[in-house]
C-alpha atoms as a PDB file:
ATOM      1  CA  UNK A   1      57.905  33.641  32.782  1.00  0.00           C
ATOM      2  CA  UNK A   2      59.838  30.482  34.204  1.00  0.00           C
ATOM      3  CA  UNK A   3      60.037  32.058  37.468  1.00  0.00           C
ATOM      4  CA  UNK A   4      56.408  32.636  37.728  1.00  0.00           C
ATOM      5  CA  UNK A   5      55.778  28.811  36.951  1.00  0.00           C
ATOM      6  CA  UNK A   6      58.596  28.412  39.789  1.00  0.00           C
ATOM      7  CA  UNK A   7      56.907  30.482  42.277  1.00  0.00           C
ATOM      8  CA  UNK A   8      53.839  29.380  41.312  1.00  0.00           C
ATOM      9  CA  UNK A   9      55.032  25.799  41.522  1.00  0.00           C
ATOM     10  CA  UNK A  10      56.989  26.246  44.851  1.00  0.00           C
ATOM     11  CA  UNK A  11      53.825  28.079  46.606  1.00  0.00           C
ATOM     12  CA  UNK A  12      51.038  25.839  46.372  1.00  0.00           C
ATOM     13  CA  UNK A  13      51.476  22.003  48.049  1.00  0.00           C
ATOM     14  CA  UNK A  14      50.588  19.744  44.838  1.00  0.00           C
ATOM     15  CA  UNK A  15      49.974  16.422  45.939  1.00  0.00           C
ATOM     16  CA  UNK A  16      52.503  14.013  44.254  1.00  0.00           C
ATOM     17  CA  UNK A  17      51.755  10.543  45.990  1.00  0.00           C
ATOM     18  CA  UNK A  18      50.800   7.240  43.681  1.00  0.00           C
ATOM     19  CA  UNK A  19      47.016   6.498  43.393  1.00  0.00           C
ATOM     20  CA  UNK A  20      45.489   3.533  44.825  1.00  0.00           C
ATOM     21  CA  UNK A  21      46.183  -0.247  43.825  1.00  0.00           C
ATOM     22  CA  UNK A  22      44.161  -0.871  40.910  1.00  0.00           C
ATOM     23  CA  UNK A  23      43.129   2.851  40.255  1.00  0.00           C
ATOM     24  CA  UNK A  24      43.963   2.564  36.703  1.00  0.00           C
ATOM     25  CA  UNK A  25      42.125  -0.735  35.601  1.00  0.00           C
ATOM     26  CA  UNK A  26      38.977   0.504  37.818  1.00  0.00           C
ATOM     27  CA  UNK A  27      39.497   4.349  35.811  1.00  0.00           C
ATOM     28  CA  UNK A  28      39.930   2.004  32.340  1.00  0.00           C
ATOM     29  CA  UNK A  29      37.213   0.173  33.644  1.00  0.00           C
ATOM     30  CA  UNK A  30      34.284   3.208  33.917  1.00  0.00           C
ATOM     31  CA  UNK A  31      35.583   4.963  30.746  1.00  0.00           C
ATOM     32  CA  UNK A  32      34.736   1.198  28.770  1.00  0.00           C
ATOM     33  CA  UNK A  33      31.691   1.177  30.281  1.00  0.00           C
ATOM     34  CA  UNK A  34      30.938   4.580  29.645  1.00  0.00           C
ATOM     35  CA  UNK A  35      31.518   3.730  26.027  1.00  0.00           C
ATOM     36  CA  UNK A  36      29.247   0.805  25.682  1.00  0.00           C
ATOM     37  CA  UNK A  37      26.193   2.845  27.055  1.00  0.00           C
ATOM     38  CA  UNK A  38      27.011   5.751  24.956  1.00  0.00           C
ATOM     39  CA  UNK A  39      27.150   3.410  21.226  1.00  0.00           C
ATOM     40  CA  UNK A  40      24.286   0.904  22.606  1.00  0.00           C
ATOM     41  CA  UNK A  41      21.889   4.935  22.355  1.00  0.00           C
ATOM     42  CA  UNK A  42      23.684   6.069  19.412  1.00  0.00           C
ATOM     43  CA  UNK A  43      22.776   3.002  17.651  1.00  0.00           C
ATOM     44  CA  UNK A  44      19.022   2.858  19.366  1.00  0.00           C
ATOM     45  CA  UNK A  45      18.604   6.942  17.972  1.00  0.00           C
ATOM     46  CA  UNK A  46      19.904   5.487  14.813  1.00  0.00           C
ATOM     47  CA  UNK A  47      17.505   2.556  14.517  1.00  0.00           C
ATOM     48  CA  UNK A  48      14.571   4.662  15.372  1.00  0.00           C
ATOM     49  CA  UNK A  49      15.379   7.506  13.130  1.00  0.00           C
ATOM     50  CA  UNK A  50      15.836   5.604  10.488  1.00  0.00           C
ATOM     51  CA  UNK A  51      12.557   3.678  11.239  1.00  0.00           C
ATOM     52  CA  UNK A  52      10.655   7.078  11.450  1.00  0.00           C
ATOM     53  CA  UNK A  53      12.289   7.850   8.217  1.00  0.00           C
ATOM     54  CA  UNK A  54      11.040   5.229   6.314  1.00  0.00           C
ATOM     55  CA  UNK A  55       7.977   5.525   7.771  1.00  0.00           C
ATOM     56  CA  UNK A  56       7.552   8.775   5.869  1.00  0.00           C
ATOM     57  CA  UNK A  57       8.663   7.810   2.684  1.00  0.00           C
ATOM     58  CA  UNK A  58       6.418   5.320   2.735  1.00  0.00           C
ATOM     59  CA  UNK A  59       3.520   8.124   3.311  1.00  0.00           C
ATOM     60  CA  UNK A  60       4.694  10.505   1.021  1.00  0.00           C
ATOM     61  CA  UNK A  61       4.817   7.766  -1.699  1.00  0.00           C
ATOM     62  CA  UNK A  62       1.399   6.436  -0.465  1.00  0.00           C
ATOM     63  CA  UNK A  63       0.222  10.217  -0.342  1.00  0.00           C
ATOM     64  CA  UNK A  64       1.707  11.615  -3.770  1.00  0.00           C
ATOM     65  CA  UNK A  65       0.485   7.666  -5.735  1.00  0.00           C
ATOM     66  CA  UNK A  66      -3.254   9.113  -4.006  1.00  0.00           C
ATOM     67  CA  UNK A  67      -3.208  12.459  -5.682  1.00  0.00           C
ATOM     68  CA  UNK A  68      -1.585  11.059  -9.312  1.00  0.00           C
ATOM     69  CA  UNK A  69      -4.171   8.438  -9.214  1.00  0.00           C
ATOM     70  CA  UNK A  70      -7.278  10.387  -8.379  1.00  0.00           C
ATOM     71  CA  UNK A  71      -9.025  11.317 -11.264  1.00  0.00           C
ATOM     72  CA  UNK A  72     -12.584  12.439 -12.074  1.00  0.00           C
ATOM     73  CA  UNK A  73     -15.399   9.629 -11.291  1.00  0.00           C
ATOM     74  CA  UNK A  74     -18.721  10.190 -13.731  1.00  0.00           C
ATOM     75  CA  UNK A  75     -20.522  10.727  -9.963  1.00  0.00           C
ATOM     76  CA  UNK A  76     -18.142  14.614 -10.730  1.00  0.00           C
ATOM     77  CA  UNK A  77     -19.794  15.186 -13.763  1.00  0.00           C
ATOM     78  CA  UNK A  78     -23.239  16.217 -12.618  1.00  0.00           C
ATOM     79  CA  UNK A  79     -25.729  14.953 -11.042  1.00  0.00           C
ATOM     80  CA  UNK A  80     -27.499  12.479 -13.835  1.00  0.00           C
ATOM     81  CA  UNK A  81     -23.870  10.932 -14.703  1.00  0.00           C
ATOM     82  CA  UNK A  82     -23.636  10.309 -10.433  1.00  0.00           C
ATOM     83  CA  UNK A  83     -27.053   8.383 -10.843  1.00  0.00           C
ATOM     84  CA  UNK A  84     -25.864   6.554 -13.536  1.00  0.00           C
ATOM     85  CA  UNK A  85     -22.862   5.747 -12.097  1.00  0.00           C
ATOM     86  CA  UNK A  86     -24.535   4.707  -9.336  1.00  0.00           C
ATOM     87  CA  UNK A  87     -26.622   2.262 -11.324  1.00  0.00           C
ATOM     88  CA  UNK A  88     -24.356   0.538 -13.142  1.00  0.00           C
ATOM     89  CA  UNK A  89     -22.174   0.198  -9.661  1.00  0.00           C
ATOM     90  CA  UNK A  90     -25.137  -1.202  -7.723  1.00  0.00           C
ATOM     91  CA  UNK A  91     -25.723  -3.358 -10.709  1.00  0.00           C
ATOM     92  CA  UNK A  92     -22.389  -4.758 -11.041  1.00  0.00           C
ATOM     93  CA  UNK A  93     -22.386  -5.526  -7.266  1.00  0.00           C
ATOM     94  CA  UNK A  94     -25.652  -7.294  -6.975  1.00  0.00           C
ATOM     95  CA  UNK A  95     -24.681  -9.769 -10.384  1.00  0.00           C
ATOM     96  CA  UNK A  96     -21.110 -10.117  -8.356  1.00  0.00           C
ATOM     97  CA  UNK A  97     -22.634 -11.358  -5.238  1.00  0.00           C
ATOM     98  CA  UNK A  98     -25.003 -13.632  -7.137  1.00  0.00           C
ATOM     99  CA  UNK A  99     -22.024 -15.131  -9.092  1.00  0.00           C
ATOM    100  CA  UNK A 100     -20.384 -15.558  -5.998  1.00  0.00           C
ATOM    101  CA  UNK A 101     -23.027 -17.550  -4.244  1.00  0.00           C
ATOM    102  CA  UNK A 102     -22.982 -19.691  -7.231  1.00  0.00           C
ATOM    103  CA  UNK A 103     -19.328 -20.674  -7.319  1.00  0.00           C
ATOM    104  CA  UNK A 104     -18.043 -24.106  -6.444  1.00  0.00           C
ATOM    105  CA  UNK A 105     -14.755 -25.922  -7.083  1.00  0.00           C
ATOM    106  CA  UNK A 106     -16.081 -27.421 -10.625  1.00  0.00           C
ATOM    107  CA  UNK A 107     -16.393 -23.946 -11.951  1.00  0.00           C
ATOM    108  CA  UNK A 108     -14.022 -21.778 -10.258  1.00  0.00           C
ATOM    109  CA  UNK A 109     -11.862 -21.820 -13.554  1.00  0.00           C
ATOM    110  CA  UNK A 110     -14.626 -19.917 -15.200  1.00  0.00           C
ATOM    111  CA  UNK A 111     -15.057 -17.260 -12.832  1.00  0.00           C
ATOM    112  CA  UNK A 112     -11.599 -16.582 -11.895  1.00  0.00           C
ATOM    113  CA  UNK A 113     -11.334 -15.980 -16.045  1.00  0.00           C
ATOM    114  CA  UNK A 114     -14.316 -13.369 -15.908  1.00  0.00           C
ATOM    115  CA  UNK A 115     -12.890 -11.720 -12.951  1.00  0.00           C
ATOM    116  CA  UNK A 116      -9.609 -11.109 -14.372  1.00  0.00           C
ATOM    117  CA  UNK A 117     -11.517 -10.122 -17.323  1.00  0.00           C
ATOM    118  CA  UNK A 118     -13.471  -7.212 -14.610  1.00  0.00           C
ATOM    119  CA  UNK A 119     -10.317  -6.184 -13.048  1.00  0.00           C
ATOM    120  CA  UNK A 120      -8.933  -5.207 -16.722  1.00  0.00           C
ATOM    121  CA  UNK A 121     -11.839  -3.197 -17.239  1.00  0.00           C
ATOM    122  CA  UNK A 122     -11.658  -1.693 -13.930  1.00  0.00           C
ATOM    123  CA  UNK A 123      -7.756  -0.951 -14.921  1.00  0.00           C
ATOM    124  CA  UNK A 124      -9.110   0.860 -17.988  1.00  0.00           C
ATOM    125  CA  UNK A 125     -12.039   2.567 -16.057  1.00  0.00           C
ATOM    126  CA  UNK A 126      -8.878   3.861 -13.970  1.00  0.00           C
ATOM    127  CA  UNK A 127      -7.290   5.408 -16.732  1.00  0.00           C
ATOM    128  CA  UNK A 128      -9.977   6.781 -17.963  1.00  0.00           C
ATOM    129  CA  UNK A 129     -10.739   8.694 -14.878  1.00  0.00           C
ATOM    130  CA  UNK A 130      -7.532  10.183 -15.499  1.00  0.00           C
ATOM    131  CA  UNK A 131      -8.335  11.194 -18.703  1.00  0.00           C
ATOM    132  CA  UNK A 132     -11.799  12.814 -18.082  1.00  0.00           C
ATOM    133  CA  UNK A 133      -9.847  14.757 -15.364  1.00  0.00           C
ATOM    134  CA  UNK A 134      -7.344  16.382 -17.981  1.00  0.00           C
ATOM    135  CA  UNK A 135      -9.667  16.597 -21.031  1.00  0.00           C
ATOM    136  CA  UNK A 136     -11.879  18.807 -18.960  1.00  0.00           C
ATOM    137  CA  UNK A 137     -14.860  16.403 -18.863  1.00  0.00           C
ATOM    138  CA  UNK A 138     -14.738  15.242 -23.026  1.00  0.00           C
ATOM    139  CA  UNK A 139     -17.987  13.462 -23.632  1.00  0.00           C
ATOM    140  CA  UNK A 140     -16.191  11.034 -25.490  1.00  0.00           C
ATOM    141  CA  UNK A 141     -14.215  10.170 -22.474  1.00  0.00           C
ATOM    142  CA  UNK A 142     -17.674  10.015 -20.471  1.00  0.00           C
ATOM    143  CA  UNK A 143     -19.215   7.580 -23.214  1.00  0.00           C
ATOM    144  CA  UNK A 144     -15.782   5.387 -22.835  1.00  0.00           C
ATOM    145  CA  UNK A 145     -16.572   5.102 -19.339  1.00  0.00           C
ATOM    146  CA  UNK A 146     -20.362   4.166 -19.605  1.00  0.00           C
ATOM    147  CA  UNK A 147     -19.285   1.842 -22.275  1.00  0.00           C
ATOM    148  CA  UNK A 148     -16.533   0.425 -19.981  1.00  0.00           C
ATOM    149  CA  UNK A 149     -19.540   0.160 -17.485  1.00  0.00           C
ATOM    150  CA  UNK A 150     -21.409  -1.583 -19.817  1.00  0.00           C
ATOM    151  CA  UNK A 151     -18.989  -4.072 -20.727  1.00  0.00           C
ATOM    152  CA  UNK A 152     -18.134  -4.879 -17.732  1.00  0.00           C
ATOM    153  CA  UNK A 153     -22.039  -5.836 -17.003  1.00  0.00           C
ATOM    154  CA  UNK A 154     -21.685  -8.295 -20.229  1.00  0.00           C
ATOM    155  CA  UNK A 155     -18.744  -9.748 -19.134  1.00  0.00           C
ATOM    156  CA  UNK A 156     -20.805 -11.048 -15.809  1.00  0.00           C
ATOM    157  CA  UNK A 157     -23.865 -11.623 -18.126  1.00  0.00           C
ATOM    158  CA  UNK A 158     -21.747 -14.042 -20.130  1.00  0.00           C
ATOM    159  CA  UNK A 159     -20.322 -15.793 -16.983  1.00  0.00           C
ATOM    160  CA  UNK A 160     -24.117 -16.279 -15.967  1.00  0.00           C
ATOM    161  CA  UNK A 161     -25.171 -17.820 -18.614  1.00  0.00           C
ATOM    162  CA  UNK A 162     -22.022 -19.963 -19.071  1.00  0.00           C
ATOM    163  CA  UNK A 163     -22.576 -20.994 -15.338  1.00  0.00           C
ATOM    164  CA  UNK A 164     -25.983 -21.813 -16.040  1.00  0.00           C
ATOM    165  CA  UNK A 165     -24.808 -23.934 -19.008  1.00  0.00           C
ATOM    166  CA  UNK A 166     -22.006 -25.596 -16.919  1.00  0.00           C
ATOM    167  CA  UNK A 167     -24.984 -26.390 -14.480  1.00  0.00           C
ATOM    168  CA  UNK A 168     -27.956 -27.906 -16.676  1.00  0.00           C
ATOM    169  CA  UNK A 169     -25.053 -30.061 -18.264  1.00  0.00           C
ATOM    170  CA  UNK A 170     -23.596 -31.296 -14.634  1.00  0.00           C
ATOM    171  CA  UNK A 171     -27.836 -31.698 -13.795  1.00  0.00           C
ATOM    172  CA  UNK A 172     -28.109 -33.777 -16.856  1.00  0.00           C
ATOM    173  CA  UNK A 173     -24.826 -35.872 -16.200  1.00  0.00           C
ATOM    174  CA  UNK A 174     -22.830 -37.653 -18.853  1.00  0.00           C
ATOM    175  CA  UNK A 175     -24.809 -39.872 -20.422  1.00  0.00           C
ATOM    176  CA  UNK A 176     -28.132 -37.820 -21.806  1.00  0.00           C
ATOM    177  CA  UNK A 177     -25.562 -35.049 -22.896  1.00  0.00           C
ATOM    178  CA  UNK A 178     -24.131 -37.443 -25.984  1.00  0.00           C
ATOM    179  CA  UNK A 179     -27.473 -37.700 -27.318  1.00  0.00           C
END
């Protein structure tokens, strides 16, 4: 075997003269270079894969919080609860948008009270969505939900009337009030 490497070595004309001046630093040179383009896209892939990934956790959390949170509206049940749900709805808008054009800094206190007062009810309308959904349509949980319709159209009948209050007293002013 070490003759064949001899003959091997002895036949062919291997070139054994020094590189050029500077060949190494100029060879170090490209191979750092090399290696600064190669981590500048492996940490580019990494910053976009990791942005795609949160990207899609994000949608499958938005996606499976949609389906836990979807339960049955009354507008489900049939046909007369989607009327009345309807009602109460278009109701409940039309006294909102009245309250709303009567709110001024004097009695924002009072409304911001009744609304958080509306978006409890709405948390418990929520729930109760939920519920109707796994007691198979209960007609308690449908009369809940009426009710909680109903209550919330008291709760903006009682901010009415306590912003019509609040309004004949500022009308009066200060001084026919004590009488």
């Amino acid at each position: 075997m070490k003759d064949k490497l001899e003959d091997i070595f002895k036949e062919k004309n291997f070139d054994f003269a020094e590189p050029n001046i500077g060949h190494f630093e100029r060879f170090e040179a490209r191979l750092n270079q090399q290696n600064k383009v190669n981590k500048k896209t492996v940490k580019t892939q990494w910053h976009w894969l990791a942005v795609a990934a949160s990207i899609l956790l994000f949608f499958g959390y938005w996606l499976g919080n949609q389906n836990m949170q979807n339960g049955l509206e009354l507008a489900d049940v049939s046909p007369k609860m989607e009327e009345t749900q309807n009602f109460y709805l278009a109701t409940i808008h039309n006294e909102i948008k009245q309250i709303e054009s009567e709110k001024t800094p004097q009695n924002q206190i009072i409304i911001d009270d009744a609304f958080v007062q509306l978006e409890l009810l709405e948390k418990a309308y929520q729930n109760l969505t939920l519920e109707l959904k796994e007691s198979n349509q209960d007609k308690r949980v449908i009369y809940a939900m009426i009710s909680n319709f109903q209550q919330r159209l008291e709760v903006l009948q009682n901010l009415m009337d306590q912003l019509e209050e609040f309004k004949s007293y500022n009308e009066l002013g200060p001084r026919e009030n004590k009488i």
